[in-house]
C-alpha atoms as a PDB file:
ATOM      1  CA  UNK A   1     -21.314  16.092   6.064  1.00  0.00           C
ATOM      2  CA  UNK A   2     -19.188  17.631   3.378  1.00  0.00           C
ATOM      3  CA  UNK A   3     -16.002  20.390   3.575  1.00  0.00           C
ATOM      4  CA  UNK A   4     -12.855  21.367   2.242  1.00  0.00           C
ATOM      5  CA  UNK A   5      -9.940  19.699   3.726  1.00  0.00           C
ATOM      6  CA  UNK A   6      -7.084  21.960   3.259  1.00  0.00           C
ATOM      7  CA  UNK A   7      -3.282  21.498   3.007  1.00  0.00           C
ATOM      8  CA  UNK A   8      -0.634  21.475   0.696  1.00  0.00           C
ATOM      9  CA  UNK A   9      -1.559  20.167  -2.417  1.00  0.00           C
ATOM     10  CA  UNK A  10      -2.787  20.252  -6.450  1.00  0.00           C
ATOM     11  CA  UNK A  11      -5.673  20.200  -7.742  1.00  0.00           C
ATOM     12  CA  UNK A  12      -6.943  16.811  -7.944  1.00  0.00           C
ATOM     13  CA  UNK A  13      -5.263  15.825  -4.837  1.00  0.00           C
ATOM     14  CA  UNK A  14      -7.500  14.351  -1.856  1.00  0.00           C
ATOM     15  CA  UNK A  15      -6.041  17.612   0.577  1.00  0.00           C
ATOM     16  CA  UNK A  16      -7.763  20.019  -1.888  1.00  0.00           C
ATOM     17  CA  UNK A  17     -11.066  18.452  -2.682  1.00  0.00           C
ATOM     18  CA  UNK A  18     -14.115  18.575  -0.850  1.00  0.00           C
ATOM     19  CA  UNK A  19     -14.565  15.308   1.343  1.00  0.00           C
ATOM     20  CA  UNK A  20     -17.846  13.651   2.389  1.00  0.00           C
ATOM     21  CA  UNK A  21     -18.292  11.246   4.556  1.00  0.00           C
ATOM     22  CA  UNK A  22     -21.678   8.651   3.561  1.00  0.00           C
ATOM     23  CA  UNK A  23     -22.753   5.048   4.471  1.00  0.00           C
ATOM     24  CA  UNK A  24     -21.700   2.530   2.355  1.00  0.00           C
ATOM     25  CA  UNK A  25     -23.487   0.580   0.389  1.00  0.00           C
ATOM     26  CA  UNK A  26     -23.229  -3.515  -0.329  1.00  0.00           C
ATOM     27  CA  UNK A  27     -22.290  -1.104  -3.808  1.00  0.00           C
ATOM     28  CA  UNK A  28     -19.188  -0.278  -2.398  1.00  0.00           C
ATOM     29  CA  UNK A  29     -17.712  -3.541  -1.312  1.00  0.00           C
ATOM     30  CA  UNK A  30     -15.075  -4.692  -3.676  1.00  0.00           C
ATOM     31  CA  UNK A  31     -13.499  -0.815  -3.233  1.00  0.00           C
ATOM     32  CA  UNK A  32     -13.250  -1.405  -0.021  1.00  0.00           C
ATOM     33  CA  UNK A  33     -11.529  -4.373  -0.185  1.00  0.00           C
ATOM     34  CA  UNK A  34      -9.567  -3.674  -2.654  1.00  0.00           C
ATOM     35  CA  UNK A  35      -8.580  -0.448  -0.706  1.00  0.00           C
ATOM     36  CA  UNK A  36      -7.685  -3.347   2.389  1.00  0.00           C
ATOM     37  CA  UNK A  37      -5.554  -5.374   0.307  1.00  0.00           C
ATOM     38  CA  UNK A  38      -3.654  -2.750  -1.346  1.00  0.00           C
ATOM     39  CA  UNK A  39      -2.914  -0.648   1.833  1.00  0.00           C
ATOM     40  CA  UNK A  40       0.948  -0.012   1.926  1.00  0.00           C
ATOM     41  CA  UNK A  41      -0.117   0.037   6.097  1.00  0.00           C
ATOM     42  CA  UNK A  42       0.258  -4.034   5.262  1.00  0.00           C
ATOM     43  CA  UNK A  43       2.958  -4.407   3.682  1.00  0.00           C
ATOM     44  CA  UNK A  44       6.059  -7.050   4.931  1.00  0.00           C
ATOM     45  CA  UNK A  45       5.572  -9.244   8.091  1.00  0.00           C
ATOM     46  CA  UNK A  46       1.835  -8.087   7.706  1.00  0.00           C
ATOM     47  CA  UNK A  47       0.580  -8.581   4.440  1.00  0.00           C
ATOM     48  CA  UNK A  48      -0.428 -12.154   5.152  1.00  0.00           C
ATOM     49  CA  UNK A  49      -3.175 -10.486   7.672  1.00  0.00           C
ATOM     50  CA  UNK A  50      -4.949  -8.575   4.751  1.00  0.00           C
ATOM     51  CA  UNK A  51      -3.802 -10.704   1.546  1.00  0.00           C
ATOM     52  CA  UNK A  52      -7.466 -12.843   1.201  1.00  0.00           C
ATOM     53  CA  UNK A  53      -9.593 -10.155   3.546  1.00  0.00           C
ATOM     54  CA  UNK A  54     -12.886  -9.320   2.092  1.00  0.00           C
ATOM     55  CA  UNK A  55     -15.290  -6.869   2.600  1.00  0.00           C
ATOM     56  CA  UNK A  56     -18.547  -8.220   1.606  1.00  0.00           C
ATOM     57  CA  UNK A  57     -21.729  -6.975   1.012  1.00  0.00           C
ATOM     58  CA  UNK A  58     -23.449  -8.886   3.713  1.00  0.00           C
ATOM     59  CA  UNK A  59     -21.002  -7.106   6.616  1.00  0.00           C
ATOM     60  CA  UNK A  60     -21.790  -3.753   5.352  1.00  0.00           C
ATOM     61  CA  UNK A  61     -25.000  -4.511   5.651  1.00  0.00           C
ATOM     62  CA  UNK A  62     -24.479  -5.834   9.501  1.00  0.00           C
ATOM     63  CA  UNK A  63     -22.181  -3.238  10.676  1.00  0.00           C
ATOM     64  CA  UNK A  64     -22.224   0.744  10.346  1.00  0.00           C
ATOM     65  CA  UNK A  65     -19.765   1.179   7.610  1.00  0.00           C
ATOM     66  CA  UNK A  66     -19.029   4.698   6.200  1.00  0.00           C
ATOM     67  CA  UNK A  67     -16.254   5.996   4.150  1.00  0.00           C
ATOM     68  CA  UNK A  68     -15.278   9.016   3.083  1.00  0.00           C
ATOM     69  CA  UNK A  69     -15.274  10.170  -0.575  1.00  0.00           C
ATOM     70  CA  UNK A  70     -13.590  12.926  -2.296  1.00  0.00           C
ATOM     71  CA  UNK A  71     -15.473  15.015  -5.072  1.00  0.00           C
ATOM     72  CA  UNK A  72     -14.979  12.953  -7.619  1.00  0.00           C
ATOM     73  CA  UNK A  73     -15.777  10.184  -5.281  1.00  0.00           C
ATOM     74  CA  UNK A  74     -12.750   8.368  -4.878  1.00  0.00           C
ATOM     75  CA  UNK A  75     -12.868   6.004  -1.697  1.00  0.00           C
ATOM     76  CA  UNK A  76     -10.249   7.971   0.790  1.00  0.00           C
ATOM     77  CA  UNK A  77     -11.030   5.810   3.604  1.00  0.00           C
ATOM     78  CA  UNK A  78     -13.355   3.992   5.544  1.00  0.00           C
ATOM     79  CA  UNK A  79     -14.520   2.027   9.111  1.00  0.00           C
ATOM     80  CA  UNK A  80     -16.509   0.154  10.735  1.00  0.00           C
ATOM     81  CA  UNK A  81     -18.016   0.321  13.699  1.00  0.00           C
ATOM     82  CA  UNK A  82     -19.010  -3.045  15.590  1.00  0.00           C
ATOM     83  CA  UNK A  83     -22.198  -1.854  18.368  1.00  0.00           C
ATOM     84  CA  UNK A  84     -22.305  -4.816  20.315  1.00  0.00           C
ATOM     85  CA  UNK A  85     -19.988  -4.897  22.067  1.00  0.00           C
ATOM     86  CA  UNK A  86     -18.780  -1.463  20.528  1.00  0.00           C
ATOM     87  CA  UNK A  87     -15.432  -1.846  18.843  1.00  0.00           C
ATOM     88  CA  UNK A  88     -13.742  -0.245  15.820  1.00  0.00           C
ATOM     89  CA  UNK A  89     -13.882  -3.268  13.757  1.00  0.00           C
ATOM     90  CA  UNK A  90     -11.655  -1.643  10.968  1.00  0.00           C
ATOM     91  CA  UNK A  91     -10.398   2.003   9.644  1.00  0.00           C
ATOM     92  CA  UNK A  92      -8.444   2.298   6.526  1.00  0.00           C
ATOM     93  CA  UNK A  93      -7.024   5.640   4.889  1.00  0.00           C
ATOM     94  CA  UNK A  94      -6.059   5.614   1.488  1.00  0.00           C
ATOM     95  CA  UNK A  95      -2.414   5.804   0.906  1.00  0.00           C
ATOM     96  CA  UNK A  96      -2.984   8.768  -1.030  1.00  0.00           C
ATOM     97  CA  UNK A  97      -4.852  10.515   1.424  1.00  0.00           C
ATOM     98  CA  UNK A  98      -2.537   9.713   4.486  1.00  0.00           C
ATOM     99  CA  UNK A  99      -2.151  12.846   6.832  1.00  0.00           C
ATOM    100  CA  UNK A 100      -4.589  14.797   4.883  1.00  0.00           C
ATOM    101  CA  UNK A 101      -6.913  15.064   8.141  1.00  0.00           C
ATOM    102  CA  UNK A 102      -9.069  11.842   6.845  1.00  0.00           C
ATOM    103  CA  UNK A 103      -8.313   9.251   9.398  1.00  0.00           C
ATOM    104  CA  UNK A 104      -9.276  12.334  11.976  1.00  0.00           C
ATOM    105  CA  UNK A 105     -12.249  12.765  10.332  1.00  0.00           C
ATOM    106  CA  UNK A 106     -13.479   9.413  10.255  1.00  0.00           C
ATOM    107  CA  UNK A 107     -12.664   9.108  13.857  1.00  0.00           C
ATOM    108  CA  UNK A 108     -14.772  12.065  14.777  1.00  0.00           C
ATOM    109  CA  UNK A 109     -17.281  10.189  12.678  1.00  0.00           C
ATOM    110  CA  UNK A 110     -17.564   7.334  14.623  1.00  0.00           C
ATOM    111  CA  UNK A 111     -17.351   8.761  17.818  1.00  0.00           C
ATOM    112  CA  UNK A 112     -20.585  10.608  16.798  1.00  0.00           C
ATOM    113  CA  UNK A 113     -22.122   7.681  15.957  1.00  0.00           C
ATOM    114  CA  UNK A 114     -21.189   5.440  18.665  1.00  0.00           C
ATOM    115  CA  UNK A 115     -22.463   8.282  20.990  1.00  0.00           C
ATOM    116  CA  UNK A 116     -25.517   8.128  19.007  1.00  0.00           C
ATOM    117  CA  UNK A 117     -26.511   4.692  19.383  1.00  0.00           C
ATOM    118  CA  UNK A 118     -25.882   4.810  23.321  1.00  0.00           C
ATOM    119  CA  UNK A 119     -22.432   3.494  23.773  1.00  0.00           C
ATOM    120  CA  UNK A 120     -20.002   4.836  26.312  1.00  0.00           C
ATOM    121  CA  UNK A 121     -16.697   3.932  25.268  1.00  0.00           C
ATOM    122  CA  UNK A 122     -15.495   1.628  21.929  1.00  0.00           C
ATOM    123  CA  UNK A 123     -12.598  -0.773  21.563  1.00  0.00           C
ATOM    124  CA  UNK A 124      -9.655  -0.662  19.560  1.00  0.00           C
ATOM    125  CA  UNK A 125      -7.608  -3.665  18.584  1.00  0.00           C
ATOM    126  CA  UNK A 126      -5.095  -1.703  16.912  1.00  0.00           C
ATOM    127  CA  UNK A 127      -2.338  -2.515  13.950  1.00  0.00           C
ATOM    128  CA  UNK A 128       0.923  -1.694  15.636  1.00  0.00           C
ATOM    129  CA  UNK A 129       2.108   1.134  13.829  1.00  0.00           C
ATOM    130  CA  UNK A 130      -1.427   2.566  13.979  1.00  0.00           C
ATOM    131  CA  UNK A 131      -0.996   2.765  17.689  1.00  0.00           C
ATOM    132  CA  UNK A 132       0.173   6.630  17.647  1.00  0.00           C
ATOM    133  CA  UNK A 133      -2.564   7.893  15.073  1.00  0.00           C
ATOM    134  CA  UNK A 134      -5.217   6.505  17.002  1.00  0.00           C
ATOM    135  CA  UNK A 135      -3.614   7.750  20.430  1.00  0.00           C
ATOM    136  CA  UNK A 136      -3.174  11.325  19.253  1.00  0.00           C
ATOM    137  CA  UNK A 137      -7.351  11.659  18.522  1.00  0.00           C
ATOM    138  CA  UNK A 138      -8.035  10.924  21.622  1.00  0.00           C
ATOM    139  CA  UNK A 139      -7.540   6.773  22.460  1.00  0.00           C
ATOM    140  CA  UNK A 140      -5.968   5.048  25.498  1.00  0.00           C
ATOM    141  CA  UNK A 141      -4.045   2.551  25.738  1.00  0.00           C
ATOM    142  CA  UNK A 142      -5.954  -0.384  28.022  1.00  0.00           C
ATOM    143  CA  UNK A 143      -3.653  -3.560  27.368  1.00  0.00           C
ATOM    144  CA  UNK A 144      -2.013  -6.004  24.711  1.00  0.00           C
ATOM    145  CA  UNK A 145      -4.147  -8.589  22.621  1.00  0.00           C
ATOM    146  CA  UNK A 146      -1.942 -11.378  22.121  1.00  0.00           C
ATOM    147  CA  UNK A 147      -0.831 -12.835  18.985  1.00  0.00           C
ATOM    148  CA  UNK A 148      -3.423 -15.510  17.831  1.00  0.00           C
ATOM    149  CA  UNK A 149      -1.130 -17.543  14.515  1.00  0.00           C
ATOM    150  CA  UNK A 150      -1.625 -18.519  12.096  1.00  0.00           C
ATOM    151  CA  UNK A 151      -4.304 -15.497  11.795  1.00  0.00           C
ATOM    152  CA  UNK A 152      -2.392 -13.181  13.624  1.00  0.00           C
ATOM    153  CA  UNK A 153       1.530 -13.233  13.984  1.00  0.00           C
ATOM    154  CA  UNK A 154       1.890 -10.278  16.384  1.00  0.00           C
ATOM    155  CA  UNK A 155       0.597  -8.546  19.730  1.00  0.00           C
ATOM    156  CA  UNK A 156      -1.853  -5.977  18.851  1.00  0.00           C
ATOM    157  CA  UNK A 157      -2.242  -2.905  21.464  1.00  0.00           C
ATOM    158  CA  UNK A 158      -5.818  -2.000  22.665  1.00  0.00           C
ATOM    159  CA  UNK A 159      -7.376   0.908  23.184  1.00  0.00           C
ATOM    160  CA  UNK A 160     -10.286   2.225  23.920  1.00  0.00           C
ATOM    161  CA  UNK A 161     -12.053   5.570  22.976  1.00  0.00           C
ATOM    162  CA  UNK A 162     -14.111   7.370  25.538  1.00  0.00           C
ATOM    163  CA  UNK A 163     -17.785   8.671  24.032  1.00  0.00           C
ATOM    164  CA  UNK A 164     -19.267  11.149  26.334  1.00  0.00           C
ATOM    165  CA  UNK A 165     -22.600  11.675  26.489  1.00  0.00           C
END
């Protein structure tokens, strides 16, 4: 799955090279992380959520975990998809490549292949300011997870995406 996201840009930019979206690879873990602990989505009140997160090798290997990579393949973002139960696990865009069209991307993504492996809907336990991207691509709003310290300091909205058939 490869094509040109377009938007205001230069060359070089993630909005003016082609994008690809691939499984990753135990390969790929310490970008991923790396793109997790660096994510400016984190910053303040929540960077204690995300400061020792990992992304290892052995939970790419257990989950479907794609990201998308520019031409020159630069990590732009990734998730990963939990199947049983389904639930978006985690989704992270670049900073770099934030409202470029990748988060929508990777959504339609995992939609695809949530609907491909049989499930109906899949849960979203969603960062707070995340909330409105992952409402306008289609979520709902089902409840509130509540704050869980000393891992998690906040309420967390849930959603839930709808995969038709």
């Amino acid at each position: 799955m490869t094509s040109r996201m377009t938007g205001r840009g230069t060359a070089g930019r993630p909005d003016q090279q082609p994008v690809r979206i691939r499984r990753a690879t135990p390969r790929d873990a310490k970008r991923l992380t790396s793109l997790v602990r660096n994510s400016r989505a984190y910053e303040g009140p929540y960077a204690p959520m995300v400061a020792g997160y990992r992304v290892g090798p052995d939970y790419i290997d257990a989950h479907e975990v794609h990201l998308a990579v520019g031409e020159d393949e630069r990590v732009l973002g990734f998730y990963a998809l939990v199947l049983s139960p389904p639930e978006l696990d985690l989704m992270f865009v670049a900073d770099a490549a934030q409202g470029l069209g990748v988060g929508r991307r990777l959504v339609a993504h995992m939609t695809e292949r949530a609907r491909a492996a049989g499930a109906a809907f899949v849960r979203v336990v969603s960062h707070p300011p995340a909330e409105g991207f992952y409402r306008s691509v289609g979520a709902r709003r089902v409840g509130t997870v509540n704050a869980n310290p000393p891992a998690v300091m906040w309420d967390r909205p849930e959603l839930v995406f709808t995969v038709t058939p």
